[in-house]
C-alpha atoms as a PDB file:
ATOM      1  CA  UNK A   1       0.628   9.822  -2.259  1.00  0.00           C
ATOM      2  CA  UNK A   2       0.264   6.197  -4.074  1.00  0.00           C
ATOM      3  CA  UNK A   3      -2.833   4.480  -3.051  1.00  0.00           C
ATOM      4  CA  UNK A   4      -3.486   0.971  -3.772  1.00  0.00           C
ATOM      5  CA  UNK A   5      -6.552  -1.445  -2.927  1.00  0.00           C
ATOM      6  CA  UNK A   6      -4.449  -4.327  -1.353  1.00  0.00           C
ATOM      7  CA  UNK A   7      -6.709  -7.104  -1.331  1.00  0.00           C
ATOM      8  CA  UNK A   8      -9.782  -4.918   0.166  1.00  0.00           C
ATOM      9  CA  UNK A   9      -7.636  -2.804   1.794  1.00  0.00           C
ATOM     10  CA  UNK A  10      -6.465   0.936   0.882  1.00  0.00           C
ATOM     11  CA  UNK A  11      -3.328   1.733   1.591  1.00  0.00           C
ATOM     12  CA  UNK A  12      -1.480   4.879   0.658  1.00  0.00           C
ATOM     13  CA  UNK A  13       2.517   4.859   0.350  1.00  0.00           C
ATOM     14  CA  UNK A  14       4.664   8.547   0.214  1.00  0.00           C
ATOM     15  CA  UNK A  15       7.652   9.115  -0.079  1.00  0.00           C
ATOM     16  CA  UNK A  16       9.385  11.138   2.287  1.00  0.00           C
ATOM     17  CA  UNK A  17      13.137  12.090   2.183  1.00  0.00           C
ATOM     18  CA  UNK A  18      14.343   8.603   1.064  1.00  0.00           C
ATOM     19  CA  UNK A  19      12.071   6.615   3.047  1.00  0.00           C
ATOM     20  CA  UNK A  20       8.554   4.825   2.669  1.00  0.00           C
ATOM     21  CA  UNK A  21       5.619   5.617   4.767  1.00  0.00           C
ATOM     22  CA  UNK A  22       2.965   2.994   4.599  1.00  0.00           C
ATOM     23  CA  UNK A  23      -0.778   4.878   5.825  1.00  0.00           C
ATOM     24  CA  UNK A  24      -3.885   3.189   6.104  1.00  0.00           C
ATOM     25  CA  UNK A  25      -6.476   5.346   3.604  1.00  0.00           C
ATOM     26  CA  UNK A  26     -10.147   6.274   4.170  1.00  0.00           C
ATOM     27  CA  UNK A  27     -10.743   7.495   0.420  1.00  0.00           C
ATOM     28  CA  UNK A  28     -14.075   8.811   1.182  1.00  0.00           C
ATOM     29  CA  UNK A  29     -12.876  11.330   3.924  1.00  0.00           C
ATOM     30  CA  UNK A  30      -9.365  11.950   2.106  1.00  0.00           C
ATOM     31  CA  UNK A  31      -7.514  11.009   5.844  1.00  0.00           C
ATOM     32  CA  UNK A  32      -4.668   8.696   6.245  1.00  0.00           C
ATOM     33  CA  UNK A  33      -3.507   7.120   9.205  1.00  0.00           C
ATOM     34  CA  UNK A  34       0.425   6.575   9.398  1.00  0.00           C
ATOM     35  CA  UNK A  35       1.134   2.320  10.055  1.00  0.00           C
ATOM     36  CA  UNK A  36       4.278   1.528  11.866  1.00  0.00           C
ATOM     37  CA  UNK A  37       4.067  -2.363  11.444  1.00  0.00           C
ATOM     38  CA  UNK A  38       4.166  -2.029   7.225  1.00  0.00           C
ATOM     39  CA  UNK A  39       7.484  -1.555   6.213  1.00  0.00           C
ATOM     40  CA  UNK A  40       8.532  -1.065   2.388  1.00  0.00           C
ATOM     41  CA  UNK A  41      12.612  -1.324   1.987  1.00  0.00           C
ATOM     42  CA  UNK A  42      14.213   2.582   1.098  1.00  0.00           C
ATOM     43  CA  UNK A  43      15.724   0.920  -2.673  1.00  0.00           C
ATOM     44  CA  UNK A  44      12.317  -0.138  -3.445  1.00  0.00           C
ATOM     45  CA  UNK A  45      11.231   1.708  -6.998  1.00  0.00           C
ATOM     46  CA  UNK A  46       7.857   2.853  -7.400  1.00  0.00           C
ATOM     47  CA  UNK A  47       7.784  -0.053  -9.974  1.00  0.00           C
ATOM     48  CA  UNK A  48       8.019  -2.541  -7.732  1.00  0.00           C
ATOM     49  CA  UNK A  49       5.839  -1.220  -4.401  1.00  0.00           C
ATOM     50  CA  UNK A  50       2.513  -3.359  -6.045  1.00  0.00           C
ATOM     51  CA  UNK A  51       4.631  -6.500  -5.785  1.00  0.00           C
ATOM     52  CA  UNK A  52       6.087  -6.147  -2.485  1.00  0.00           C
ATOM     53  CA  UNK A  53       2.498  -5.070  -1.538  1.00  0.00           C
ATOM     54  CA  UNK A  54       1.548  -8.646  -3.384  1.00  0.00           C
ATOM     55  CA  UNK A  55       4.625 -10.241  -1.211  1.00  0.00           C
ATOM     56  CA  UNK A  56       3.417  -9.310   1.759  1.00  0.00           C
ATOM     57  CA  UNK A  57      -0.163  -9.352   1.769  1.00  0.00           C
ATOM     58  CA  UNK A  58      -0.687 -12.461  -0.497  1.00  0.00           C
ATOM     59  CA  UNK A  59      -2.631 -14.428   2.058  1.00  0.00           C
ATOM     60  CA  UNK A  60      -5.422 -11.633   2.469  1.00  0.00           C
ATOM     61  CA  UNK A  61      -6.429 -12.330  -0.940  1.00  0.00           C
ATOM     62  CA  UNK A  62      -9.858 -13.737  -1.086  1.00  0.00           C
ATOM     63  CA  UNK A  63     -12.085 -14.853  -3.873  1.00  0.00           C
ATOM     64  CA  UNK A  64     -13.717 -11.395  -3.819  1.00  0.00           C
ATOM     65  CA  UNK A  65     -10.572  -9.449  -3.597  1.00  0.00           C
ATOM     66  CA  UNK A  66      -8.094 -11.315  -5.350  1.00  0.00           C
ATOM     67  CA  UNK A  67      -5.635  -8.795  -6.693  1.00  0.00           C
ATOM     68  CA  UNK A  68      -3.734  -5.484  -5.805  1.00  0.00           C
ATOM     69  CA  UNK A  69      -3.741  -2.569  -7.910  1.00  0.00           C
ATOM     70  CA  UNK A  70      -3.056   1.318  -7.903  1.00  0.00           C
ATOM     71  CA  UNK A  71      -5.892   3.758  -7.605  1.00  0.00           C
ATOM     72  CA  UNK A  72      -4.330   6.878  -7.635  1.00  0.00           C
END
């Protein structure tokens, strides 16, 4: 599983079959809850998940959490 900080935020993407699963991520208890509402298009590369994250989430930025990036 990817897992970004999104603003704050952990999310964790998978890919399963040839679809994207967007999961909210608790990194301290390793669980992951499956979101419905987060949807990443199937012919989205790996490359380019940050910047749809960025596309979509772009208004939760905040002085304190002003970027995305990949933690694991």
């Amino acid at each position: 599983m990817l897992i970004y900080n999104v603003f704050g935020r952990y999310l964790g993407v998978k890919r399963v079959d040839d679809c994207w699963l967007v999961f909210r991520a608790d990194l301290t208890e390793k669980k992951f809850s499956r979101l419905y509402d987060i949807v990443i298009p199937d012919n989205i590369t790996e490359d380019e998940i940050l910047g749809w994250l960025d596309d979509i989430f772009h208004e939760a930025a905040t002085d304190r959490h002003h970027n995305i990036k990949r933690v694991e």
